[in-house]
C-alpha atoms as a PDB file:
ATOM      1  CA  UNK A   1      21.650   6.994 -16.670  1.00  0.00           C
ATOM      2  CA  UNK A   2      22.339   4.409 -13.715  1.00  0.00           C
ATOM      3  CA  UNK A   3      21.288   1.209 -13.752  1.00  0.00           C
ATOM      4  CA  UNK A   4      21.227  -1.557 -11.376  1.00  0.00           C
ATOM      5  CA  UNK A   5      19.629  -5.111 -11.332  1.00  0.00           C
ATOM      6  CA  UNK A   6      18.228  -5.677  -7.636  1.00  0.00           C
ATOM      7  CA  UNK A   7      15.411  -8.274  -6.228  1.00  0.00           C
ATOM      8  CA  UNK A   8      12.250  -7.262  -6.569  1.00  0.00           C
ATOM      9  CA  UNK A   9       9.712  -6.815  -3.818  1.00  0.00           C
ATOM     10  CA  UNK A  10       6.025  -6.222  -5.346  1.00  0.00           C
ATOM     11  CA  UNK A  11       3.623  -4.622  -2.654  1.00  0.00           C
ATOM     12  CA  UNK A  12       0.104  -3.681  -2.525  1.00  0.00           C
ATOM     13  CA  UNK A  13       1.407  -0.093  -1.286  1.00  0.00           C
ATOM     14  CA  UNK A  14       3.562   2.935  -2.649  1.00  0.00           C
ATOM     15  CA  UNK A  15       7.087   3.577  -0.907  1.00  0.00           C
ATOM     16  CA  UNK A  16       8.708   7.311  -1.165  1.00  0.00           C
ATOM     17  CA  UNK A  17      12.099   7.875  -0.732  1.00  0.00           C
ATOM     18  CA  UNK A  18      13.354   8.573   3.160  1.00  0.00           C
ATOM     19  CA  UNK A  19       9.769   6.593   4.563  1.00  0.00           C
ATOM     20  CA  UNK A  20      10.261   3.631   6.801  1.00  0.00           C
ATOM     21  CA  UNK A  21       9.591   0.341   5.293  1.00  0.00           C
ATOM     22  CA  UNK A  22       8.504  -2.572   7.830  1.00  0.00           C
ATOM     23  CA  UNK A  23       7.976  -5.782   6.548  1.00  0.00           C
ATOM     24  CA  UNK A  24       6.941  -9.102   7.513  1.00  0.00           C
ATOM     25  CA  UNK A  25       8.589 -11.771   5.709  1.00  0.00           C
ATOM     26  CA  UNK A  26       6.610 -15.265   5.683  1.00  0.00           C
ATOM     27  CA  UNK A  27       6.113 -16.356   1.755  1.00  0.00           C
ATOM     28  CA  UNK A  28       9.295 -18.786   0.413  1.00  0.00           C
ATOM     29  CA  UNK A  29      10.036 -16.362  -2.558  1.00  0.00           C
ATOM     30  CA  UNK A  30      10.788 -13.564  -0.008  1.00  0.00           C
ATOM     31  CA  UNK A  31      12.528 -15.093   2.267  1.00  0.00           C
ATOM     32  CA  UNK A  32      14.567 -16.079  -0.396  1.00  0.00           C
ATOM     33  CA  UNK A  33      15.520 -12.957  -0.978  1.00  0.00           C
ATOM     34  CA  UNK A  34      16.120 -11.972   2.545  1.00  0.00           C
ATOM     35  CA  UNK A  35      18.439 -14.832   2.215  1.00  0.00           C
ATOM     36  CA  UNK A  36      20.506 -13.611  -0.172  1.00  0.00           C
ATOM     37  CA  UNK A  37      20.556  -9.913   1.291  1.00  0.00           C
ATOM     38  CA  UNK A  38      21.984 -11.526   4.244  1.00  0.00           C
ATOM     39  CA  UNK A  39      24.558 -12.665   2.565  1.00  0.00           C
ATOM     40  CA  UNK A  40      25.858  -9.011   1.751  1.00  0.00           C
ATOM     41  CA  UNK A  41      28.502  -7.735   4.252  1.00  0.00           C
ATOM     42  CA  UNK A  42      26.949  -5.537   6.541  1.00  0.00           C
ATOM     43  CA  UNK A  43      28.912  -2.352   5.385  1.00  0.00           C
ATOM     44  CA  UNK A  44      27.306  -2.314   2.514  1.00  0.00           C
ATOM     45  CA  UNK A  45      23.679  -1.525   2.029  1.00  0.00           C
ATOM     46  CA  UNK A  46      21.331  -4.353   1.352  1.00  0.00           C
ATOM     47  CA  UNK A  47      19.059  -3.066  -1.523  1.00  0.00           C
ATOM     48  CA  UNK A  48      16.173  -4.179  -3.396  1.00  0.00           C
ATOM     49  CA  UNK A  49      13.272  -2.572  -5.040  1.00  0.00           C
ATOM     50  CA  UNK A  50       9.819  -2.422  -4.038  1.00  0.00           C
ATOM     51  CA  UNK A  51       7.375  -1.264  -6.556  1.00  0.00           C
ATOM     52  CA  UNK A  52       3.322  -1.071  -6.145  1.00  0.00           C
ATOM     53  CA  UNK A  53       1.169  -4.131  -8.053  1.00  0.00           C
ATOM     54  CA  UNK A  54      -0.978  -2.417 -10.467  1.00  0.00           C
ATOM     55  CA  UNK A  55      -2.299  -5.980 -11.192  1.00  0.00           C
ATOM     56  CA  UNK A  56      -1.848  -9.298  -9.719  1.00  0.00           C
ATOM     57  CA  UNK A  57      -1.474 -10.576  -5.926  1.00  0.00           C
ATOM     58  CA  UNK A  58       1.007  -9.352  -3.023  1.00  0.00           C
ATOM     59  CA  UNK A  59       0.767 -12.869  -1.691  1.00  0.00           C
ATOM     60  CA  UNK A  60      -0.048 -16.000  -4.092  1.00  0.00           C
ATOM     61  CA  UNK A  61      -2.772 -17.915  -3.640  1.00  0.00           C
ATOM     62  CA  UNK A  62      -2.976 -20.961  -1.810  1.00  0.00           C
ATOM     63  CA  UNK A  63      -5.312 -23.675  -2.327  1.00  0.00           C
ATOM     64  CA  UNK A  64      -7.439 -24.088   1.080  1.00  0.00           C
ATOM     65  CA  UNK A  65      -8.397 -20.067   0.051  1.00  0.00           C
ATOM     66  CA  UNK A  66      -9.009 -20.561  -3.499  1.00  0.00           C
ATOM     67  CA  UNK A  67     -12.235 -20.199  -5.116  1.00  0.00           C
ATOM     68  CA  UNK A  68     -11.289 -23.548  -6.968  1.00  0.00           C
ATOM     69  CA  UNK A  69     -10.778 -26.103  -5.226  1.00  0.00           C
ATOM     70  CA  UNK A  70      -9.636 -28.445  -7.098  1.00  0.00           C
ATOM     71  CA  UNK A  71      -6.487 -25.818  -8.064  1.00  0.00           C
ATOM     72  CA  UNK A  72      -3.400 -26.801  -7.212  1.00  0.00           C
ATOM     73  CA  UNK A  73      -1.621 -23.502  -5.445  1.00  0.00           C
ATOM     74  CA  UNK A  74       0.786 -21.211  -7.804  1.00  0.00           C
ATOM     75  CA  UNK A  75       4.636 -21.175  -7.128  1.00  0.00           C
ATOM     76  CA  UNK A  76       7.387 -19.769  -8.133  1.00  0.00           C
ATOM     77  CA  UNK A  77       8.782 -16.515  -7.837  1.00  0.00           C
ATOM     78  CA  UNK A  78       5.674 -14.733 -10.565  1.00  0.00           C
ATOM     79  CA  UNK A  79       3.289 -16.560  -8.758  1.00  0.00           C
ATOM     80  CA  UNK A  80       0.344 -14.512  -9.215  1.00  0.00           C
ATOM     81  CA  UNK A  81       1.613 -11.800 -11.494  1.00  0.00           C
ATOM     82  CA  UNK A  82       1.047 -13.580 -15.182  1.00  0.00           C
ATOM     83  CA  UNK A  83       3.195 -14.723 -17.493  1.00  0.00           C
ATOM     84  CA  UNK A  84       4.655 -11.788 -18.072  1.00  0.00           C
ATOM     85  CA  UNK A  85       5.111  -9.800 -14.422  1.00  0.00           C
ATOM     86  CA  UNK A  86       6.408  -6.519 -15.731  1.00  0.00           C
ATOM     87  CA  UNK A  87       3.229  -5.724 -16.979  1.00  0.00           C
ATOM     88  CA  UNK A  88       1.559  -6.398 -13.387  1.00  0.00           C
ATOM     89  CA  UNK A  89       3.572  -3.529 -11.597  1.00  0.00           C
ATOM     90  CA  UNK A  90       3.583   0.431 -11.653  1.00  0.00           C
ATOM     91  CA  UNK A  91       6.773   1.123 -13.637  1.00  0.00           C
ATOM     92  CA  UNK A  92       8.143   3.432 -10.868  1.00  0.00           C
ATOM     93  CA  UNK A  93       9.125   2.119  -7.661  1.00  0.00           C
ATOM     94  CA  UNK A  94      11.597   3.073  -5.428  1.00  0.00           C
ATOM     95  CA  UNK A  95      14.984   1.555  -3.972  1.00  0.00           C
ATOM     96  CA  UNK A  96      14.366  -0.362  -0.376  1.00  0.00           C
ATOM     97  CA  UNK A  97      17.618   0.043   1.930  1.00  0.00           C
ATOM     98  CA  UNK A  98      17.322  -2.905   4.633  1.00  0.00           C
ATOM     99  CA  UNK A  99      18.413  -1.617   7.645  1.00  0.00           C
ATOM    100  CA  UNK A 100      17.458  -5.022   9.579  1.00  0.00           C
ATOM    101  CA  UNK A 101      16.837  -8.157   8.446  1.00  0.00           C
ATOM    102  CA  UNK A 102      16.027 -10.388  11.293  1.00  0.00           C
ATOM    103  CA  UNK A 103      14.538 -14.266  11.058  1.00  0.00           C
ATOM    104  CA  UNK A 104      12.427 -15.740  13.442  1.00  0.00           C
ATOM    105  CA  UNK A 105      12.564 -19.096  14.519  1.00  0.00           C
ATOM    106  CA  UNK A 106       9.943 -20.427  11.873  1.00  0.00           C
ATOM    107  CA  UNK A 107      12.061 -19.311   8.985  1.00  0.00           C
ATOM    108  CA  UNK A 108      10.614 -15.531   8.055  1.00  0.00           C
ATOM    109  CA  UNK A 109      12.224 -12.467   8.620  1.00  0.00           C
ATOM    110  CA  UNK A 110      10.965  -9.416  10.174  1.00  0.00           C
ATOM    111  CA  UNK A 111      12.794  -6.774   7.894  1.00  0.00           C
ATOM    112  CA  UNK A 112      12.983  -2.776   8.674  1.00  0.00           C
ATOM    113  CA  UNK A 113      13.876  -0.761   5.409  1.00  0.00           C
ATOM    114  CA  UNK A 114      14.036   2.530   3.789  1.00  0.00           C
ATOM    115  CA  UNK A 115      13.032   3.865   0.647  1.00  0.00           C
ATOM    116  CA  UNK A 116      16.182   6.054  -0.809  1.00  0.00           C
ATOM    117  CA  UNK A 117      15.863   6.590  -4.802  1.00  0.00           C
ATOM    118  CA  UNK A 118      13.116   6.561  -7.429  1.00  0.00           C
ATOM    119  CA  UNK A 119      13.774   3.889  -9.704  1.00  0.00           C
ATOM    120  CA  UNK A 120      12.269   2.993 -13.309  1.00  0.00           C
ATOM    121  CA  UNK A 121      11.198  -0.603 -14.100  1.00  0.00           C
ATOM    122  CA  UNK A 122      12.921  -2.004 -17.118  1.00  0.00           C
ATOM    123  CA  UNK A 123      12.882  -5.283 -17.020  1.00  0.00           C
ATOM    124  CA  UNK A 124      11.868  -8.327 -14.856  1.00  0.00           C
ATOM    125  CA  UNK A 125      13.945 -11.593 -14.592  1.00  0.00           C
ATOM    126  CA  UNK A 126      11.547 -14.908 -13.148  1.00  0.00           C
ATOM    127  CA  UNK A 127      14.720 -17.751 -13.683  1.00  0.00           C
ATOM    128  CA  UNK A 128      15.659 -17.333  -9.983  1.00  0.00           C
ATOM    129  CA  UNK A 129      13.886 -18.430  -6.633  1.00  0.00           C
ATOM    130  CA  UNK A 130      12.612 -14.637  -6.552  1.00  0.00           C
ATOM    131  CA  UNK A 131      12.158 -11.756  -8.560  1.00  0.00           C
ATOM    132  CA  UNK A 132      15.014  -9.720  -9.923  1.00  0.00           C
ATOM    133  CA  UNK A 133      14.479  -6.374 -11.940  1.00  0.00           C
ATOM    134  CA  UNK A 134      17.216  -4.149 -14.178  1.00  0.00           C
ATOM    135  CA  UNK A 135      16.299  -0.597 -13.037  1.00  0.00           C
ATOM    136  CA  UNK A 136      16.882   2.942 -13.687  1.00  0.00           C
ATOM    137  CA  UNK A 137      17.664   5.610 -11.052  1.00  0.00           C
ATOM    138  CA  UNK A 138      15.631   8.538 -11.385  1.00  0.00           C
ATOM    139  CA  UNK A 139      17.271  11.848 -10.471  1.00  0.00           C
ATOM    140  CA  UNK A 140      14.592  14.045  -8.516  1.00  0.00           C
ATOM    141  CA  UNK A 141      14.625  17.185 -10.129  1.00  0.00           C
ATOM    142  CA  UNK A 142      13.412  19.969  -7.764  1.00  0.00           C
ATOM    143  CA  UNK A 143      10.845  22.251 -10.887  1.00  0.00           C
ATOM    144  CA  UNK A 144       9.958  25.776 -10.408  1.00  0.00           C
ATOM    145  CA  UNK A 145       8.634  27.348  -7.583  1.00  0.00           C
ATOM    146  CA  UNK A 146       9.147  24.456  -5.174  1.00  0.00           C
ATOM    147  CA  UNK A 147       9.782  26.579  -1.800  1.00  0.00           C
ATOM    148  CA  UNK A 148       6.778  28.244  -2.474  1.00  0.00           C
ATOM    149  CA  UNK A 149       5.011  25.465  -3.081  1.00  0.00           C
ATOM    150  CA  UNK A 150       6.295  23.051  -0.123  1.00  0.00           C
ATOM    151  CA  UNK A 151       4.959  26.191   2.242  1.00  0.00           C
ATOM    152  CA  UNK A 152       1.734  26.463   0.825  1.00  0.00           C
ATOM    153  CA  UNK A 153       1.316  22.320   0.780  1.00  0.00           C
ATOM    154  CA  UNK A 154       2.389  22.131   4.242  1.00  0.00           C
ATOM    155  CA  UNK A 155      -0.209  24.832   5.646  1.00  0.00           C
ATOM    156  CA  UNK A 156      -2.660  22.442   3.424  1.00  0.00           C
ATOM    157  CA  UNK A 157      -1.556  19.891   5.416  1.00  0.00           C
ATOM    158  CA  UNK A 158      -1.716  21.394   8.782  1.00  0.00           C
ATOM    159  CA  UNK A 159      -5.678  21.999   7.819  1.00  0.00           C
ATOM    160  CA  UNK A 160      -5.961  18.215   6.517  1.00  0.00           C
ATOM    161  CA  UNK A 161      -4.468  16.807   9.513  1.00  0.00           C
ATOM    162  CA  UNK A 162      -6.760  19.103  11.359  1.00  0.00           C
ATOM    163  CA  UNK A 163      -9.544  17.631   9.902  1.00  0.00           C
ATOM    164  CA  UNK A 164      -8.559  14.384   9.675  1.00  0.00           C
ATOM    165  CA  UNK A 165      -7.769  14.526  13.483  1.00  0.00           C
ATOM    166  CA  UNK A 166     -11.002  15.579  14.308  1.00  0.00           C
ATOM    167  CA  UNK A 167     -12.414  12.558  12.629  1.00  0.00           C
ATOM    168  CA  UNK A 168     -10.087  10.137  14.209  1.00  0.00           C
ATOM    169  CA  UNK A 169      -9.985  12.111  17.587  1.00  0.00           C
ATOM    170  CA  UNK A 170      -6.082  12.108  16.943  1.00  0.00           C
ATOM    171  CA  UNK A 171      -3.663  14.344  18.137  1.00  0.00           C
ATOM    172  CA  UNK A 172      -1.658  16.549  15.318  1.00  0.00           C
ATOM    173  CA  UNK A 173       1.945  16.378  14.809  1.00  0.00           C
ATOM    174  CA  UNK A 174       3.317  19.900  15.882  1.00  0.00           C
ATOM    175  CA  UNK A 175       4.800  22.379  13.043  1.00  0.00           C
ATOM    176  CA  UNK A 176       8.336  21.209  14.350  1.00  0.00           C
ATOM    177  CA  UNK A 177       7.642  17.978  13.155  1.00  0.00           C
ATOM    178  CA  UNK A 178       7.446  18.938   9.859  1.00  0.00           C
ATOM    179  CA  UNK A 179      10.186  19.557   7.681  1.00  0.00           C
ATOM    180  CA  UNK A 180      11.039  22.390   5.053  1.00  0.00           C
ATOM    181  CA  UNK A 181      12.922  21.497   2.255  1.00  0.00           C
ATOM    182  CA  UNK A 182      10.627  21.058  -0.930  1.00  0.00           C
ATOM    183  CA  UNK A 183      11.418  17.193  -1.642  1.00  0.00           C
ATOM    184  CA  UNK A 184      10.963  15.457   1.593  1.00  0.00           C
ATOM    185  CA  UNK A 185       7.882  17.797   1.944  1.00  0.00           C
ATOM    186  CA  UNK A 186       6.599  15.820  -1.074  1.00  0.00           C
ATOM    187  CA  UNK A 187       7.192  12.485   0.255  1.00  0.00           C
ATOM    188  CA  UNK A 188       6.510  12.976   3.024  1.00  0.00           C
ATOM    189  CA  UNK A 189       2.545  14.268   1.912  1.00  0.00           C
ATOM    190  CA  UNK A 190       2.323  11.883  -0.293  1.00  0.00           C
ATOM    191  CA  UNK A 191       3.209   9.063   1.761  1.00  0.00           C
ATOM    192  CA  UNK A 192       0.781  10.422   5.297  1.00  0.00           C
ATOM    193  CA  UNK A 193      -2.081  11.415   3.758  1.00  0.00           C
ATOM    194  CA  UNK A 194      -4.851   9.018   3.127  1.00  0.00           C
ATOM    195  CA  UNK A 195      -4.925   8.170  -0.452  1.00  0.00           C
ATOM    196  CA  UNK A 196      -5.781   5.217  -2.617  1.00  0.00           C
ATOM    197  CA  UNK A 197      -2.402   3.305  -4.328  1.00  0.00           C
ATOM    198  CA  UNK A 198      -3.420   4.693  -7.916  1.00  0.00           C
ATOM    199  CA  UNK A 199      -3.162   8.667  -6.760  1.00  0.00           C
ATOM    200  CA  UNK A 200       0.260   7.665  -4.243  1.00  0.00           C
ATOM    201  CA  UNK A 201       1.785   6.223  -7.734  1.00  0.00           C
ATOM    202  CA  UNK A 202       0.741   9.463  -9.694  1.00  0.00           C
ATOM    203  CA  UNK A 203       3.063  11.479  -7.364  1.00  0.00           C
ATOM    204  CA  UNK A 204       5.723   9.223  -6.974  1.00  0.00           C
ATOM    205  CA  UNK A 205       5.631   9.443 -10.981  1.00  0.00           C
ATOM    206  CA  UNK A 206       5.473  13.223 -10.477  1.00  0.00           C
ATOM    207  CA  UNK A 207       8.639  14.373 -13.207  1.00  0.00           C
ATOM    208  CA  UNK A 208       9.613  17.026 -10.497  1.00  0.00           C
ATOM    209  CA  UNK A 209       9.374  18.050  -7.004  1.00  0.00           C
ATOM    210  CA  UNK A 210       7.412  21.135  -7.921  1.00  0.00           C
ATOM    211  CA  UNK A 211       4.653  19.334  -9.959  1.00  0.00           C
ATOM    212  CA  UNK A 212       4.283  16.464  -6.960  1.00  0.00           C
ATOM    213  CA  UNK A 213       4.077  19.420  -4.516  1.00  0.00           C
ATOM    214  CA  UNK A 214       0.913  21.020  -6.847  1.00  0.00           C
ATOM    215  CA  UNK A 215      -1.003  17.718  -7.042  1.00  0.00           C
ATOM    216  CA  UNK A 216      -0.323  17.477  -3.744  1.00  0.00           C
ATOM    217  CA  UNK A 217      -2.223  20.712  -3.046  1.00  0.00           C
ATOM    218  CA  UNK A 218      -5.112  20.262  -4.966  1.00  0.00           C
ATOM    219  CA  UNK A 219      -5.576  17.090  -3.572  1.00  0.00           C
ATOM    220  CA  UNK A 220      -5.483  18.044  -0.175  1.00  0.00           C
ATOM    221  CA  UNK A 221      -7.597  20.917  -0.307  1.00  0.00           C
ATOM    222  CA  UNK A 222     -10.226  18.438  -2.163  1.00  0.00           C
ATOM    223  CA  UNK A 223      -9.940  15.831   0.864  1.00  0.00           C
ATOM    224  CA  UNK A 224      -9.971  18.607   3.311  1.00  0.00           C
ATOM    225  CA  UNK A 225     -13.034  19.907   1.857  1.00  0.00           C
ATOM    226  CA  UNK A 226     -14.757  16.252   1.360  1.00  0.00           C
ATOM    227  CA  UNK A 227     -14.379  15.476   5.352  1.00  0.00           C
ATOM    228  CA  UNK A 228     -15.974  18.682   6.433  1.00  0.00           C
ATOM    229  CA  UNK A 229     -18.789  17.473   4.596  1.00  0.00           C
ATOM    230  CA  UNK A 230     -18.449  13.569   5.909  1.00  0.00           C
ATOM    231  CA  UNK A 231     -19.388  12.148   9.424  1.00  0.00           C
ATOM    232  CA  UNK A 232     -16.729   9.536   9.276  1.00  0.00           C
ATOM    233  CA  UNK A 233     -13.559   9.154   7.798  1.00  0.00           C
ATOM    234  CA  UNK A 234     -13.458   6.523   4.120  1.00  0.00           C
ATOM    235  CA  UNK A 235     -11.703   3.324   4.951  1.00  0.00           C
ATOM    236  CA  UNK A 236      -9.960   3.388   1.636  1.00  0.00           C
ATOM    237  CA  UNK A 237      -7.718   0.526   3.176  1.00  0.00           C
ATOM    238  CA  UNK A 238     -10.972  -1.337   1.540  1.00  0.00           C
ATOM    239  CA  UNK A 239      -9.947  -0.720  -1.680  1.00  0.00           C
ATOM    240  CA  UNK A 240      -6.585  -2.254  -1.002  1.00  0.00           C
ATOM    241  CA  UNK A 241      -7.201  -5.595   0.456  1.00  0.00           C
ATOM    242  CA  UNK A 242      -9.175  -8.452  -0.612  1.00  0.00           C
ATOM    243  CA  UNK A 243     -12.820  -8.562   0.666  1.00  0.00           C
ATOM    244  CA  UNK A 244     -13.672 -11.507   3.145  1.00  0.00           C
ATOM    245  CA  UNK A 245     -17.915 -13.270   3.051  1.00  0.00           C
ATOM    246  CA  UNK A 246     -17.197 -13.165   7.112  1.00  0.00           C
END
């Protein structure tokens, strides 16, 4: 078992391992962290780990939007997440490699990562300016049948971005696009197809390649089927963002 204690970077969104992580850096906890990353020599990666919020708020509240207002805003680096943030997040994130970190002249950072391992949650630390987490590196373990699997979930996906693009009146990525071997088929699915955060979490979760790449398939032959029958596309961004009286 490896274990590592890296900064923690709660999102409203599911990374996979080998996706492309853009992110704009503006609260005072975060750039925090950026802060310290910096300080890592550039030969070495810059690492944190980004796991989804299964309760709480990506960005804490301040008080011109609260409902209260009277409130004074939350700080800190668990502002938002409880007393007891561990029990706020998804216990399985995955490891953020920062490629770029760049600040902008106001003081944020404009920050291009990529996911690389599965990690488990252990524990959460809140004494510093920003969230710190002990983690466990999950080995991906690839399960039987995954080559047969990754070639039926890819024709799957072929027909769902078929679908999807006649919707959207997109154009489809060609087969050469796609890759072949069975893991970065699964995260790669899992992280382009339009999904709510609860059912992106189940297959990160997935304890194998092969069992991610069998949800995968049932789900997409259940979306497929749900937007022949649908005139427009769901906006399940709605589900992921706060709602606004405007």
């Amino acid at each position: 078992m490896t274990t590592a204690r890296l900064p923690l970077f709660p999102l409203n969104a599911v990374l996979f391992p080998g996706l492309v992580l853009p992110l704009n850096v503006f609260e005072e906890r975060y750039r925090a962290m950026m802060r310290e990353l910096l300080k890592t020599d550039e030969s070495e990666p810059r690492r944190f780990a980004v796991v989804a919020i299964r309760d709480g708020r990506e960005v804490a509240p301040s008080a011109p939007g609260m409902p209260d207002q009277t409130a004074l805003p939350e700080k800190g680096p668990a502002a938002g997440f409880g007393s007891d943030p561990i029990h706020a997040f998804h216990p399985v994130g995955c490891i953020a490699d920062a490629a770029t970190i760049r600040e902008r002249p106001d003081g944020g950072f404009e920050v291009l990562a990529t996911g690389t391992t599965r990690v488990r949650l252990l524990s959460v630390d809140t004494d510093g300016p920003f969230l710190t987490a002990e983690v466990e590196e999950l080995a991906e373990e690839t399960g039987d049948g995954a080559g047969a699997l990754a070639e039926g979930v890819l024709r799957a996906f072929r027909a769902y971005q078929k679908r999807l693009a006649g919707a959207r009146e997109r154009s489809l990525s060609s087969a050469a696009d796609l890759p072949d071997e069975p893991s970065v088929v699964s995260y790669l699915v899992a992280a382009a197809a339009v999904l709510d955060t609860p059912s992106k979490q189940r297959l990160l979760q997935a304890p194998d390649t092969a069992t991610r790449l069998r949800e995968e398939l049932e789900l997409l032959r259940y979306e497929t089927a749900v937007i022949r029958h649908l005139p427009s596309v769901p906006a399940t961004e709605l589900t992921r963002v706060p709602t606004c009286p405007n």
